[in-house]
C-alpha atoms as a PDB file:
ATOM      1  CA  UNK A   1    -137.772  58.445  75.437  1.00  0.00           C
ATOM      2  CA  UNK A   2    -137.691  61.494  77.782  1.00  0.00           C
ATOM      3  CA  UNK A   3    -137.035  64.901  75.808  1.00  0.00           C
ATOM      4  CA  UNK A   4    -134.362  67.282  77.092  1.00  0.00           C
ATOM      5  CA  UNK A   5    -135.357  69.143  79.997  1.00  0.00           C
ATOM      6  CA  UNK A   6    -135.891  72.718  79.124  1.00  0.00           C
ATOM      7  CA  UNK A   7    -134.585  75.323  81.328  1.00  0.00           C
ATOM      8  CA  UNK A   8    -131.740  75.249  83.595  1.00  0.00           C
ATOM      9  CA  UNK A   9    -132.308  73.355  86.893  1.00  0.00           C
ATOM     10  CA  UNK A  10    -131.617  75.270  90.419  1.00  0.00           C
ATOM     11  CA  UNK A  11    -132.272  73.563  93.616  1.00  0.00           C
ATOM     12  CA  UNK A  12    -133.098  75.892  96.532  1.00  0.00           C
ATOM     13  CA  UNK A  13    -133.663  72.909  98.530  1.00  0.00           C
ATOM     14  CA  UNK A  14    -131.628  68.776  98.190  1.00  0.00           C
ATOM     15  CA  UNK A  15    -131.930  67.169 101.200  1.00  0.00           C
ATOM     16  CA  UNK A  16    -131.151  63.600 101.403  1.00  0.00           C
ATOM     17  CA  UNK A  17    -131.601  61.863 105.341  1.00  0.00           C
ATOM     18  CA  UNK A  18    -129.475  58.672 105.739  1.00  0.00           C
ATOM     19  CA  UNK A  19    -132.732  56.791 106.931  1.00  0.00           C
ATOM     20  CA  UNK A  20    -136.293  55.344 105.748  1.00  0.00           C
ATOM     21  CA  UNK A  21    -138.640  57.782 106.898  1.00  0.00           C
ATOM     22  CA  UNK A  22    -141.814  59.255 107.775  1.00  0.00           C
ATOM     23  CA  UNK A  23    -143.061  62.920 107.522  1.00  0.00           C
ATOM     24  CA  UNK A  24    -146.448  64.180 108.783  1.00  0.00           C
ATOM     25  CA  UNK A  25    -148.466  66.418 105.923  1.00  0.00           C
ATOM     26  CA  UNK A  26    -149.334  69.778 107.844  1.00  0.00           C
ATOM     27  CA  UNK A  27    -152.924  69.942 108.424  1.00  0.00           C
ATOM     28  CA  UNK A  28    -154.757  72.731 106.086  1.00  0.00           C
ATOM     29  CA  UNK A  29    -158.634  73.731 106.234  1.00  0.00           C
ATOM     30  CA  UNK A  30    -160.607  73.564 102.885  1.00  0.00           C
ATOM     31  CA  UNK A  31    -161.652  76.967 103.030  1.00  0.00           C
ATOM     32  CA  UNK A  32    -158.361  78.493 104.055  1.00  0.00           C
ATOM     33  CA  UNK A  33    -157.038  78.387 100.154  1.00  0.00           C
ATOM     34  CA  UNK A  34    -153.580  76.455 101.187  1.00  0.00           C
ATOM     35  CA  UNK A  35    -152.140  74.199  98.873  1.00  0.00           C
ATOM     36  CA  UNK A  36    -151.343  71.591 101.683  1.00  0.00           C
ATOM     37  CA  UNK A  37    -154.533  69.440 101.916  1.00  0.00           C
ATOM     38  CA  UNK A  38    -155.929  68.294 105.074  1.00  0.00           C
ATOM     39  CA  UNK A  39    -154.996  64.893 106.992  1.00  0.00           C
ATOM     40  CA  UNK A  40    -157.839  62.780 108.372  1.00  0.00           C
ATOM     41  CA  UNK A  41    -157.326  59.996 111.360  1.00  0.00           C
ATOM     42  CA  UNK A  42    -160.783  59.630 112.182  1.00  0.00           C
ATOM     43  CA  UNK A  43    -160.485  56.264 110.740  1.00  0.00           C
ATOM     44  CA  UNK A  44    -157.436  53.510 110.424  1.00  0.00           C
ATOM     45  CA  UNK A  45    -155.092  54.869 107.395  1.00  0.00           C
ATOM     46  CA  UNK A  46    -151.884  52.555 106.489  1.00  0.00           C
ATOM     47  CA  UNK A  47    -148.972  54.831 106.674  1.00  0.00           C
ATOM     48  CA  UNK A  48    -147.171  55.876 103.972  1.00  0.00           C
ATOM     49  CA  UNK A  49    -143.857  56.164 104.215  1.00  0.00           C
ATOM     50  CA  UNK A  50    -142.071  59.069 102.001  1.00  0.00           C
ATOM     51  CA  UNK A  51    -140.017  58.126  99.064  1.00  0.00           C
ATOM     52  CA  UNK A  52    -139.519  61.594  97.502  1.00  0.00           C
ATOM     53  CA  UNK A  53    -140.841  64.778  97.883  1.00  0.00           C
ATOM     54  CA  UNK A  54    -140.651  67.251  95.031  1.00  0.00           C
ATOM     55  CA  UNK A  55    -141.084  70.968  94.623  1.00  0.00           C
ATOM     56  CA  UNK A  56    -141.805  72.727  91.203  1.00  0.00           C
ATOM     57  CA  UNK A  57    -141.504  76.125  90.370  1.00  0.00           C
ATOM     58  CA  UNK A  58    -144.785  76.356  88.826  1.00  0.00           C
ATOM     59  CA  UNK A  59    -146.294  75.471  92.148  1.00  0.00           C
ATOM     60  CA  UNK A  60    -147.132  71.680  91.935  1.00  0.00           C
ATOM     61  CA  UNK A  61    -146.017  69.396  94.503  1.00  0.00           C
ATOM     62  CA  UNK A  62    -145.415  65.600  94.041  1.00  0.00           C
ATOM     63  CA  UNK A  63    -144.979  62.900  97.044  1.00  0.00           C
ATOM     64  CA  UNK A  64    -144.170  58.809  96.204  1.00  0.00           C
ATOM     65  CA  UNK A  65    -144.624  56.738  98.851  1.00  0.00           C
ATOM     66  CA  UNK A  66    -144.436  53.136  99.845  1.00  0.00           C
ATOM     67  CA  UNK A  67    -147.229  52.110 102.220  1.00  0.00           C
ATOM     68  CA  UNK A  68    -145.949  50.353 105.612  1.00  0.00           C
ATOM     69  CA  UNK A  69    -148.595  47.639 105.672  1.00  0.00           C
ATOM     70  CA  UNK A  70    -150.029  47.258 102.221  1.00  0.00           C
ATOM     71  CA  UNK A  71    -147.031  47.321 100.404  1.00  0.00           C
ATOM     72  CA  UNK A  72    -148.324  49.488  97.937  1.00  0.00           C
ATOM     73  CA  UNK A  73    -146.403  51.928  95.704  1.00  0.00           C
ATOM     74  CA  UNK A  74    -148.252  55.626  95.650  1.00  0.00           C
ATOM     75  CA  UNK A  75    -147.682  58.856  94.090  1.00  0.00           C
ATOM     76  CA  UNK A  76    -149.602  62.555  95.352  1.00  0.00           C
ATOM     77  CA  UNK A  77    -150.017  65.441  93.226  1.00  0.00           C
ATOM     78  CA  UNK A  78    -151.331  68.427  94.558  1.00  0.00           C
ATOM     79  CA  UNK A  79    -151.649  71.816  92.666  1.00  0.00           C
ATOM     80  CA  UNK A  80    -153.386  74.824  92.572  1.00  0.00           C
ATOM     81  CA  UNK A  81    -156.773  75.579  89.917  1.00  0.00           C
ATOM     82  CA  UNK A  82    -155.855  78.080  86.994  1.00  0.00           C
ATOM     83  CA  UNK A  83    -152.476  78.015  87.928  1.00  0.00           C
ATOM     84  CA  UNK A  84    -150.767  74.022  87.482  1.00  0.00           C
ATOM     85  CA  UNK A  85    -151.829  71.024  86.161  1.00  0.00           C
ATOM     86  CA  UNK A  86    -150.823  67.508  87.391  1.00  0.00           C
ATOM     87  CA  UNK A  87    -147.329  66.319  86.074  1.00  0.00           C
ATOM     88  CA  UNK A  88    -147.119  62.820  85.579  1.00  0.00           C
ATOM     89  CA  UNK A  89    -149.729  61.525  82.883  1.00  0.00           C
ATOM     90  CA  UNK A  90    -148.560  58.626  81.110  1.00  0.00           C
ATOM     91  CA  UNK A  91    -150.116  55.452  83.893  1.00  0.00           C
ATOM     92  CA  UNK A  92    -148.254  52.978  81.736  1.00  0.00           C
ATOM     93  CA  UNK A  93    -144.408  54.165  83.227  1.00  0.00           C
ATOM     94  CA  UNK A  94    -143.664  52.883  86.639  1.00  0.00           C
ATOM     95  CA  UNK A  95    -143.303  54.454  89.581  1.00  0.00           C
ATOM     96  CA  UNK A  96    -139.526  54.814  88.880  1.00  0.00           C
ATOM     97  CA  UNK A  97    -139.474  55.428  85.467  1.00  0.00           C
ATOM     98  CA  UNK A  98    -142.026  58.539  86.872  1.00  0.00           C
ATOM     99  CA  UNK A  99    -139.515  59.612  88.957  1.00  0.00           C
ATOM    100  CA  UNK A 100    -136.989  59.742  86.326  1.00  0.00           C
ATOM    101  CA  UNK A 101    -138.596  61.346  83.940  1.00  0.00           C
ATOM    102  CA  UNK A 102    -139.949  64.083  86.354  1.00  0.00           C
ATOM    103  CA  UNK A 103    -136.442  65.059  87.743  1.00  0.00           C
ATOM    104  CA  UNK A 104    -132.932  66.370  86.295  1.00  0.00           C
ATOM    105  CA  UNK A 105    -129.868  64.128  87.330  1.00  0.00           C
ATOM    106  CA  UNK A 106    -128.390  66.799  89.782  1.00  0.00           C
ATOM    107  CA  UNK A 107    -131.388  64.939  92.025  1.00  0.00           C
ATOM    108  CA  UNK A 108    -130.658  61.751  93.183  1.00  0.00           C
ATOM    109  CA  UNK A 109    -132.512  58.583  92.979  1.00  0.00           C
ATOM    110  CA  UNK A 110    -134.004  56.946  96.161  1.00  0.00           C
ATOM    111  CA  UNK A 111    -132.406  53.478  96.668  1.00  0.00           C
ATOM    112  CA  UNK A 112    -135.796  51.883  97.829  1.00  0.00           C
ATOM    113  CA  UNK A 113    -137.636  53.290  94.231  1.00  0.00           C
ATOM    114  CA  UNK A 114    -134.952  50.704  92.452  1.00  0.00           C
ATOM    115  CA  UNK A 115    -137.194  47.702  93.528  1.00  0.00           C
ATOM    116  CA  UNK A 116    -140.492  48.991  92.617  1.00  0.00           C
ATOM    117  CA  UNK A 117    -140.950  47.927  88.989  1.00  0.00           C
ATOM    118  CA  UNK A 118    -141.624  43.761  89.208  1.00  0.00           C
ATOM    119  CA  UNK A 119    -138.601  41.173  88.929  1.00  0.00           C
ATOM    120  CA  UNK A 120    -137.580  40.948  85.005  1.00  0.00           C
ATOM    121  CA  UNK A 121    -138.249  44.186  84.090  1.00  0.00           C
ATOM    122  CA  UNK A 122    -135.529  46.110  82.709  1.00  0.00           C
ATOM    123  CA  UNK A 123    -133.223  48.460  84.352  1.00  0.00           C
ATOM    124  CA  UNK A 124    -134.200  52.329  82.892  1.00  0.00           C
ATOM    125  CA  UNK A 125    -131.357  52.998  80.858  1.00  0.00           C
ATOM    126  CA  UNK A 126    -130.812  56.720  82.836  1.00  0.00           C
ATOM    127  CA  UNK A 127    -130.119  55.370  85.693  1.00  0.00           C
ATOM    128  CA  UNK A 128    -126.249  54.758  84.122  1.00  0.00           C
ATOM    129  CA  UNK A 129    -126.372  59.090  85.157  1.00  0.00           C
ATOM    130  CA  UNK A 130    -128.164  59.125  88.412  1.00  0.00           C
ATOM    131  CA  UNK A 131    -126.800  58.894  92.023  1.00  0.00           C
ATOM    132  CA  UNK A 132    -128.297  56.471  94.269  1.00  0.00           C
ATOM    133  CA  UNK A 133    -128.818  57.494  97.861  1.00  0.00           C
ATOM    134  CA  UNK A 134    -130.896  56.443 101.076  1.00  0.00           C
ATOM    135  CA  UNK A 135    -134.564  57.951 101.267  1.00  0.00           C
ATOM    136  CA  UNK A 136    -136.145  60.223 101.667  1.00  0.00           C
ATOM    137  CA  UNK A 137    -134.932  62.899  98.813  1.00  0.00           C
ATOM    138  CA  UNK A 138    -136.576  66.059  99.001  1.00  0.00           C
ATOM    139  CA  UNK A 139    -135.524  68.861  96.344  1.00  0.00           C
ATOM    140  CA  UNK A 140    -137.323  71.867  95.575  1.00  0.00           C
ATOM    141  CA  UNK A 141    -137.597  74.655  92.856  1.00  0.00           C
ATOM    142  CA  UNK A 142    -137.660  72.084  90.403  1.00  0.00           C
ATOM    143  CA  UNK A 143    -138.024  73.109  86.661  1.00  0.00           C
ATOM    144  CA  UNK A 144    -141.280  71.841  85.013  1.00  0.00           C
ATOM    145  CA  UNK A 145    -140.075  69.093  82.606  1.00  0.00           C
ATOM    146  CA  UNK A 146    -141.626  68.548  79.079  1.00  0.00           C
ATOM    147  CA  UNK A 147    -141.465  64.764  78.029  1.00  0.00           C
ATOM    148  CA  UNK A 148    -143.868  62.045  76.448  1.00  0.00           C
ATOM    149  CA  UNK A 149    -144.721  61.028  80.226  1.00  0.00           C
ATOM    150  CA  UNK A 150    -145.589  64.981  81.136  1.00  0.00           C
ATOM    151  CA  UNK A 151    -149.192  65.944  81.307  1.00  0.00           C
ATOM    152  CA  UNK A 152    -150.401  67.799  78.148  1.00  0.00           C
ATOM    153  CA  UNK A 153    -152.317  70.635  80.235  1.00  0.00           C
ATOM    154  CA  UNK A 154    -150.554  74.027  81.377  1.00  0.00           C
ATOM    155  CA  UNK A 155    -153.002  74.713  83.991  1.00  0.00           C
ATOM    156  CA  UNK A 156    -156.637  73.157  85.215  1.00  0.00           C
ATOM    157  CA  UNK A 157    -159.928  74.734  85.103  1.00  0.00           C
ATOM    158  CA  UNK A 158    -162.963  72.809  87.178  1.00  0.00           C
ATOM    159  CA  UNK A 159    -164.383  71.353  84.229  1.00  0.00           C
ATOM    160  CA  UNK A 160    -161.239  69.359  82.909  1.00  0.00           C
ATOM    161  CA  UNK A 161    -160.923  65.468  83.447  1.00  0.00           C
ATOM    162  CA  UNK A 162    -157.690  64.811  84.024  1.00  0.00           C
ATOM    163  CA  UNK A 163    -157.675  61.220  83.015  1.00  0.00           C
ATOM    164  CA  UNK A 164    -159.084  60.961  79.210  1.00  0.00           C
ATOM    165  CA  UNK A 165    -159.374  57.048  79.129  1.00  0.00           C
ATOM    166  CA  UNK A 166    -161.491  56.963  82.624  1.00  0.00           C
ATOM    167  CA  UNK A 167    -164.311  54.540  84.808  1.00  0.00           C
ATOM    168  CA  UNK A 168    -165.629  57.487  85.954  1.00  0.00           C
ATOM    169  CA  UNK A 169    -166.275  61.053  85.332  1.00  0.00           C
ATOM    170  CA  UNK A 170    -168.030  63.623  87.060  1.00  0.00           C
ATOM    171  CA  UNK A 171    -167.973  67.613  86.643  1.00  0.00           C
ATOM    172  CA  UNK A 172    -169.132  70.508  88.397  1.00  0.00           C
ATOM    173  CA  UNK A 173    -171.753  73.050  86.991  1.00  0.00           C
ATOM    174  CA  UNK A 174    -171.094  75.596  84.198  1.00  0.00           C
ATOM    175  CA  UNK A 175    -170.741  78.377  84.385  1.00  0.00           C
ATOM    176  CA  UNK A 176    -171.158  78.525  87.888  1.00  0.00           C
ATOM    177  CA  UNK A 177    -169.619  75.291  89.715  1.00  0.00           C
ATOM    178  CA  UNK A 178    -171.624  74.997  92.963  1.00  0.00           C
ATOM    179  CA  UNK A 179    -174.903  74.675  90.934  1.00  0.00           C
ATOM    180  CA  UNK A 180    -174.367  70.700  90.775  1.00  0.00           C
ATOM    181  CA  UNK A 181    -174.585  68.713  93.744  1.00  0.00           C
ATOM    182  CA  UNK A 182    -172.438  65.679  93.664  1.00  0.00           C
ATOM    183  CA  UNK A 183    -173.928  62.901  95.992  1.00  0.00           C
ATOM    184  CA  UNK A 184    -171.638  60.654  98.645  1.00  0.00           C
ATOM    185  CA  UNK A 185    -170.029  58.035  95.910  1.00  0.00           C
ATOM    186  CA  UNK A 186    -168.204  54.689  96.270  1.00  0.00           C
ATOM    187  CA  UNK A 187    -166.245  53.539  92.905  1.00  0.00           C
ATOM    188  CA  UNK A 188    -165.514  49.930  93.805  1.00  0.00           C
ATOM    189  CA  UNK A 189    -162.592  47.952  91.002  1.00  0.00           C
ATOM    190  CA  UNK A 190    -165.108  45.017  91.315  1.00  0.00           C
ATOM    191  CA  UNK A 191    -167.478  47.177  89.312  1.00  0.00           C
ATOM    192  CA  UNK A 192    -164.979  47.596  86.570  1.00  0.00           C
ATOM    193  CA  UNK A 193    -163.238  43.908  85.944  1.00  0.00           C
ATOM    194  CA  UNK A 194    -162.491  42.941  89.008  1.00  0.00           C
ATOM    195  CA  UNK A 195    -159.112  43.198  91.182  1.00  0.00           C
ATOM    196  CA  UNK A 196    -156.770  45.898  89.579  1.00  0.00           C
ATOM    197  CA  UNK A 197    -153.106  46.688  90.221  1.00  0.00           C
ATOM    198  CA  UNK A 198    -153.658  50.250  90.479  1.00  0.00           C
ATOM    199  CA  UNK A 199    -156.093  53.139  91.328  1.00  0.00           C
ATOM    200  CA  UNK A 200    -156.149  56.537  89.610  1.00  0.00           C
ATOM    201  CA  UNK A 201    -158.179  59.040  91.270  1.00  0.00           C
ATOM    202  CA  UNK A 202    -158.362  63.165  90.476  1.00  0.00           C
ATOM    203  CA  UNK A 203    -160.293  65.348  92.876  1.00  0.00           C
ATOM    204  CA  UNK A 204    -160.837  69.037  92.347  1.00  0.00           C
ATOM    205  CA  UNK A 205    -162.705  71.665  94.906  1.00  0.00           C
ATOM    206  CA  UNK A 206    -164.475  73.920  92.887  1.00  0.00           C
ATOM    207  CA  UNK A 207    -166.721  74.461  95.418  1.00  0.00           C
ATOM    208  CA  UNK A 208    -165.508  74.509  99.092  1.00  0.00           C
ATOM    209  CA  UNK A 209    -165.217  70.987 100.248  1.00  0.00           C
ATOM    210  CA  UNK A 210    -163.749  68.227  99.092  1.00  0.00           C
ATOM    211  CA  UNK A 211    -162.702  65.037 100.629  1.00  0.00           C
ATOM    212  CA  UNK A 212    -160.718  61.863  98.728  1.00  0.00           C
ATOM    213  CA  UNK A 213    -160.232  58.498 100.321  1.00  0.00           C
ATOM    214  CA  UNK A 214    -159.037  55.423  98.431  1.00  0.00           C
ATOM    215  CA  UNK A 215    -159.122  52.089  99.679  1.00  0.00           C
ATOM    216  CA  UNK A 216    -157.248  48.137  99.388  1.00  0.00           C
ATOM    217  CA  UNK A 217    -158.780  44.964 100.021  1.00  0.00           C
ATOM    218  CA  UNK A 218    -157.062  42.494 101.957  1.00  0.00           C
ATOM    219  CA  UNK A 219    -158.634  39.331 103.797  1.00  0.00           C
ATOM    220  CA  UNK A 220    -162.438  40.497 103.208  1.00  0.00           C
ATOM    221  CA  UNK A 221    -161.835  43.443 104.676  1.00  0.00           C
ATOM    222  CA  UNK A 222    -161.414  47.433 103.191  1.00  0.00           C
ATOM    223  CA  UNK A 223    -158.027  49.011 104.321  1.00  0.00           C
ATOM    224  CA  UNK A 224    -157.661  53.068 104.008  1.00  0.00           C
ATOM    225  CA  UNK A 225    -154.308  54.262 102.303  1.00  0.00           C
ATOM    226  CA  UNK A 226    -155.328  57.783 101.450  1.00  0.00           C
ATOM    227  CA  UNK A 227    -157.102  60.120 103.376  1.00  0.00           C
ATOM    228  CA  UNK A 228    -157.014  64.064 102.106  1.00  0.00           C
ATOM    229  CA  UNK A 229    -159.061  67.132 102.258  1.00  0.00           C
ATOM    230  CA  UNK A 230    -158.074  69.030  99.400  1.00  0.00           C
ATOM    231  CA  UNK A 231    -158.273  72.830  99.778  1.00  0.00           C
ATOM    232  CA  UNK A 232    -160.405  75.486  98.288  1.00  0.00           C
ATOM    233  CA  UNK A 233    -159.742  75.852  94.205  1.00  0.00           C
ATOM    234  CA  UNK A 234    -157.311  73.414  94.195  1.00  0.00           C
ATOM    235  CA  UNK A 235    -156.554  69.737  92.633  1.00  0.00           C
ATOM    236  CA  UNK A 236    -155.459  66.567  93.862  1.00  0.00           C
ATOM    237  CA  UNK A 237    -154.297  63.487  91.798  1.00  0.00           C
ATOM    238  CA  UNK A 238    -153.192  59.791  93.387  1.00  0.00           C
ATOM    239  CA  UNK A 239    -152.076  56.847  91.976  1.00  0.00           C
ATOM    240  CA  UNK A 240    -152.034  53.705  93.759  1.00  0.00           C
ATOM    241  CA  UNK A 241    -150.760  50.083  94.148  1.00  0.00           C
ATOM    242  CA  UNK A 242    -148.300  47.098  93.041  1.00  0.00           C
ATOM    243  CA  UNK A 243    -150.002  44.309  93.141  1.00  0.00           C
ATOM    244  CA  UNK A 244    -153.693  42.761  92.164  1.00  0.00           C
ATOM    245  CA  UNK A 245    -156.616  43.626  94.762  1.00  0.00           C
ATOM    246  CA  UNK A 246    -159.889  44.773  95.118  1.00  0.00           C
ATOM    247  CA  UNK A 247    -160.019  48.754  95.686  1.00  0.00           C
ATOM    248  CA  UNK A 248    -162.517  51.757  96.133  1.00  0.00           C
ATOM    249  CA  UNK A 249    -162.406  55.150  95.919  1.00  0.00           C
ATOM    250  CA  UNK A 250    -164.721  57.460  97.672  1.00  0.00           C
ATOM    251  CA  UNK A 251    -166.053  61.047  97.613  1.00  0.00           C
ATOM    252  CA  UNK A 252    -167.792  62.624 100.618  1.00  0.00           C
ATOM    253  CA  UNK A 253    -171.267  64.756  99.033  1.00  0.00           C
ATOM    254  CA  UNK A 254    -170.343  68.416  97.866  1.00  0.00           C
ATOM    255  CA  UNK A 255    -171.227  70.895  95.632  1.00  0.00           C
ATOM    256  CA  UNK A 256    -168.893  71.979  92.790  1.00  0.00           C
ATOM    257  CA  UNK A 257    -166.028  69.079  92.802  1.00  0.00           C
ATOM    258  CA  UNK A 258    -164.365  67.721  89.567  1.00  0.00           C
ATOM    259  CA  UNK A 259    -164.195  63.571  90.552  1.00  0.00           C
ATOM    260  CA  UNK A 260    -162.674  61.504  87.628  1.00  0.00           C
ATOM    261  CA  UNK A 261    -160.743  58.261  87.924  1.00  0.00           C
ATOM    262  CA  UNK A 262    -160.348  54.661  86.850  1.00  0.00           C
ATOM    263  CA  UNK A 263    -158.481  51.359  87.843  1.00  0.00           C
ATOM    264  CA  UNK A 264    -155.871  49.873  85.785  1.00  0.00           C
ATOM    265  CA  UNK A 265    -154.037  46.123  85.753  1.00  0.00           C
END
């Protein structure tokens, strides 16, 4: 059960569009120190389309999505190093439940999120208090939230995993992060059981480059749904999927990067 909220929420920003929608992320070198990661096209991406997007006052900046041809549920966290820390920890809650716990009821709850969790499952008890509109929502200046299904950490350094039950793990070098060279790296779900519902990937650019693409497999073939250049001293976290499938995750070479992630389901 969610704890009360602590603080009193004040949104600068509630926007709610009458239509399904779209946005494009602004483009943002790796070097420049934004917290708005680079897009890629350079190779076929499914496109997401917006659910949500939520600002918090400590900086951190959450996206769910549904993508257009997969089908697949998604959630984007993107924060800054030494200041944030990913928000949503607990992988067991849905994508809704997420939502819910990560958001006061002044903010309303996108009608589309209502038929992510699977047929049967029950209907979160909070939503008796929430408004139901048309996506997208977008609110900003958010209150940080303290709950059961709120990550632990105040803030991340480059040598914190972010996942501590993980298929993968790899950290930069101490004290100095761009003394270890992390090679080009495919994580494929086959290697780890098989098809999985979901993939959990955290990326952080310790040390000026840093480049996260996850992957679906439908029909034999690998399908892109994330594509992100995450900026200079800064973290990105993704969760991915609905449904059974064979996935991959992949890291371009670089020196200094946090990787860590698994695949769950």
């Amino acid at each position: 059960m969610a704890r009360k909220l602590s603080g009193r929420v004040l949104l600068a920003l509630l926007v709610v569009l009458p239509t399904l929608a779209a946005w494009d992320a602004a483009p943002a070198g790796a070097a420049g120190g934004s917290s708005t990661p680079a897009v890629y096209d350079d190779e076929p991406v499914d496109r997401e389309v917006e659910v949500a997007r939520l600002g918090y006052r400590n900086g951190v900046r959450l996206v769910f999505s549904r993508d257009e041809g997969s089908g697949d549920w998604g959630l984007r966290q993107d924060g800054e190093m030494g200041r944030n820390a990913p928000l949503a920890y607990d992988d067991t809650q849905s994508m809704l439940q997420t939502y819910l716990t990560l958001t006061p009821r002044s903010v309303p709850v996108p009608r589309v999120l209502l038929s992510e969790p699977p047929a049967g499952a029950p209907t979160p008890p909070e939503l008796a208090y929430r408004s139901i509109v048309a996506s997208p929502v977008v609110a900003d200046d958010l209150a940080v939230p303290t709950s059961s299904g709120m990550s632990t950490a105040a803030t991340m350094t480059c040598w914190d995993l972010y996942w501590n039950s993980y298929n993968w793990a790899e950290l930069p070098g101490y004290p100095n992060p761009s003394t270890v060279w992390h090679p080009a790296r495919t994580y494929y779900a086959s290697d780890f059981g098989g098809m999985k519902m979901y993939s959990y990937s955290y990326l952080a650019n310790c040390g000026g480059y840093a480049r996260h693409r996850i992957y679906y497999k439908s029909f034999g073939e690998y399908y892109k749904h994330h594509d992100y250049e995450v900026a200079y001293a800064h973290w990105q976290a993704v969760k991915k999927g609905s449904v059974h499938r064979y996935r991959k995750v992949h890291y371009d070479g670089t020196w200094g990067d946090t990787r860590n992630g698994k695949y769950t389901g």
